[in-house]
Protein backbone atom coordinates (compact mmCIF):
# COMPACT_ATOMS: atom_id res chain seq x y z
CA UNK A 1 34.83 -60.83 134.58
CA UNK A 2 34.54 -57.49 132.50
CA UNK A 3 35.58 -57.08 129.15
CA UNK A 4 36.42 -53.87 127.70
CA UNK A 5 33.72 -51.74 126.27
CA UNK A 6 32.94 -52.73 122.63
CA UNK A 7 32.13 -49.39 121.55
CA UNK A 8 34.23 -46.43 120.40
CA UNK A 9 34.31 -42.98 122.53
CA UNK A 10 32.89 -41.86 119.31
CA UNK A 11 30.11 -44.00 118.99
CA UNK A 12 29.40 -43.21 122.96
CA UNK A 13 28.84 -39.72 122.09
CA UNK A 14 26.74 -40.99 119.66
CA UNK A 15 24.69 -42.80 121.44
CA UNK A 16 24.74 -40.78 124.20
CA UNK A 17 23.33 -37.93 122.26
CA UNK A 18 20.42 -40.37 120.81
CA UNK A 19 19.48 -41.17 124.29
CA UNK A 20 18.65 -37.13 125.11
CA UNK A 21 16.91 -37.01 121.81
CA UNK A 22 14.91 -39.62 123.10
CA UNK A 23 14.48 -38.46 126.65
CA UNK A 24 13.22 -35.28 125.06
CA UNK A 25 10.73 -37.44 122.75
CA UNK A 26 9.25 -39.10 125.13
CA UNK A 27 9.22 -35.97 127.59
CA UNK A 28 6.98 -34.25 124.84
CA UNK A 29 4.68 -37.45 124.58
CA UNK A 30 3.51 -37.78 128.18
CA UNK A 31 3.47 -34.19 128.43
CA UNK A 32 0.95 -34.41 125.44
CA UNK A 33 -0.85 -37.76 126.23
CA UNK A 34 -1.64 -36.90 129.61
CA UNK A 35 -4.94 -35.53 130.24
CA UNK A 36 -5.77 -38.99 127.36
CA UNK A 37 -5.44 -41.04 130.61
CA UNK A 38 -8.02 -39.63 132.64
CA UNK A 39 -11.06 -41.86 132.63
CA UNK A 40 -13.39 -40.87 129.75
CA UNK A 41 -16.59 -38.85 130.62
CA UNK A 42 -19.86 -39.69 128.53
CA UNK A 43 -23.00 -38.26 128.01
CA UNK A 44 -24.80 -41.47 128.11
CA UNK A 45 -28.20 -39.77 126.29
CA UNK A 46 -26.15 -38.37 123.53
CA UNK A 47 -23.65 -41.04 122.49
CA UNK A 48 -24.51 -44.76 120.82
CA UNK A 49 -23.45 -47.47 122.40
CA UNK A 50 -20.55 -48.40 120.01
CA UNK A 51 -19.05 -44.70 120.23
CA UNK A 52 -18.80 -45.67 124.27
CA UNK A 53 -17.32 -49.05 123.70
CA UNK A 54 -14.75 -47.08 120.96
CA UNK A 55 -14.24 -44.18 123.41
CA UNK A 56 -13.32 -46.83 126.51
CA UNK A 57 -10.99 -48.90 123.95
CA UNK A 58 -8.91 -45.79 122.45
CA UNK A 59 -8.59 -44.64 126.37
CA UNK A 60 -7.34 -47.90 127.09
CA UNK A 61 -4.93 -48.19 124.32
CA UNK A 62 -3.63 -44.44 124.84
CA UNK A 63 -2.89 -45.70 128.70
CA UNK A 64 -1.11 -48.51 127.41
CA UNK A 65 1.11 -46.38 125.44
CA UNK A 66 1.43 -44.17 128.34
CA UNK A 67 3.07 -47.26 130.48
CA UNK A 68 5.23 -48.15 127.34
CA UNK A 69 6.67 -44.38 127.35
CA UNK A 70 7.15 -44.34 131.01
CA UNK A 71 9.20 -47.83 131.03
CA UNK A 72 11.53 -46.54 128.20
CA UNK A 73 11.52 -43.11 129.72
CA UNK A 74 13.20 -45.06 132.97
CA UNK A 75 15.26 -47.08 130.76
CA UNK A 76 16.87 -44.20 128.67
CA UNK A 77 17.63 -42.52 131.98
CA UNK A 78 19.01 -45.57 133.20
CA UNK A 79 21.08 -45.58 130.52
CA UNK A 80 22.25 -42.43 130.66
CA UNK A 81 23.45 -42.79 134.29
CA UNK A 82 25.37 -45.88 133.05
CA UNK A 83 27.67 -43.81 130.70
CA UNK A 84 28.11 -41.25 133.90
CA UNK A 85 29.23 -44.00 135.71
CA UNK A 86 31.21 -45.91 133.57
CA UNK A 87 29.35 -49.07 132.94
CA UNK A 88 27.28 -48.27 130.06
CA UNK A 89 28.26 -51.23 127.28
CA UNK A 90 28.70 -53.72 130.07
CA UNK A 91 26.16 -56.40 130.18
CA UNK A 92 24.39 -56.68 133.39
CA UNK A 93 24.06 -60.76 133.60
CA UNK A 94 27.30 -61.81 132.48
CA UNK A 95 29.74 -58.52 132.42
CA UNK A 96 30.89 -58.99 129.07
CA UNK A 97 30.94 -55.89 126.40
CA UNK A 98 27.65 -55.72 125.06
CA UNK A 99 28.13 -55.54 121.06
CA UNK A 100 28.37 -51.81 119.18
CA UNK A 101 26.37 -53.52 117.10
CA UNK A 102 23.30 -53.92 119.74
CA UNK A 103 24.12 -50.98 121.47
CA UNK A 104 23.47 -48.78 118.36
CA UNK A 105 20.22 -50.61 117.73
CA UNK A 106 18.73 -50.53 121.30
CA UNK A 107 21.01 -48.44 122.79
CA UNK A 108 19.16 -48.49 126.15
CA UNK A 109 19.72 -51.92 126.50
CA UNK A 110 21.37 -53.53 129.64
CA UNK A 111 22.07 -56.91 128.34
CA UNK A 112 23.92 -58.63 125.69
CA UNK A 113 22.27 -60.68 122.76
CA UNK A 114 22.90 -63.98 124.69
CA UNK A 115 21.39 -62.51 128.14
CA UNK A 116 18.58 -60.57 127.07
């Protein structure tokens, strides 16, 4: 059963026009953190051993940001191709309208409060 969207055509457009904001964001990011993901190259003679160990850990925590912006990336496009088809506001486990409330918090969220 589907209920009827819980949010406004106003708050849509809103939300609609936060999603490309953050498309664009997170466009800019990778664009910007990607060479960070390449696997570090050391000079073994010229840096200490701690500067290697801090060198390996900041490469692995800018690739874990990397795969966090790439997951939302998909879900704010995902998102976006919900309100082109219509079923952006609809939960995806149980159909019902997914609260403004939600929506305007995480408004590339699929499910409702009880699903998700």
């Amino acid at each position: 059963m589907t209920s009827a969207v819980s949010i406004t055509p106003e708050q849509k457009q809103q939300l609609h026009e936060e999603l490309l904001r953050t498309l664009t964001r997170l466009e800019r990011s990778v664009t910007r953190h990607g060479s960070a993901s390449r696997p570090a190259e050391m000079d073994q003679t010229c840096i200490g051993r701690l500067s290697r160990i801090e060198a390996l850990q900041n490469q692995s925590f800018t690739q874990g940001l990397k795969e966090r912006e790439k997951i939302r990336f998909e879900q704010v496009l995902d998102a976006l191709r919900r309100i082109e088809d219509g079923s952006y506001g609809i939960c995806a486990a149980c159909k019902v309208a997914i609260p403004s409330e939600r929506l305007l918090v995480f408004p590339e969220t699929r499910t409702c409060t009880r699903c998700g």
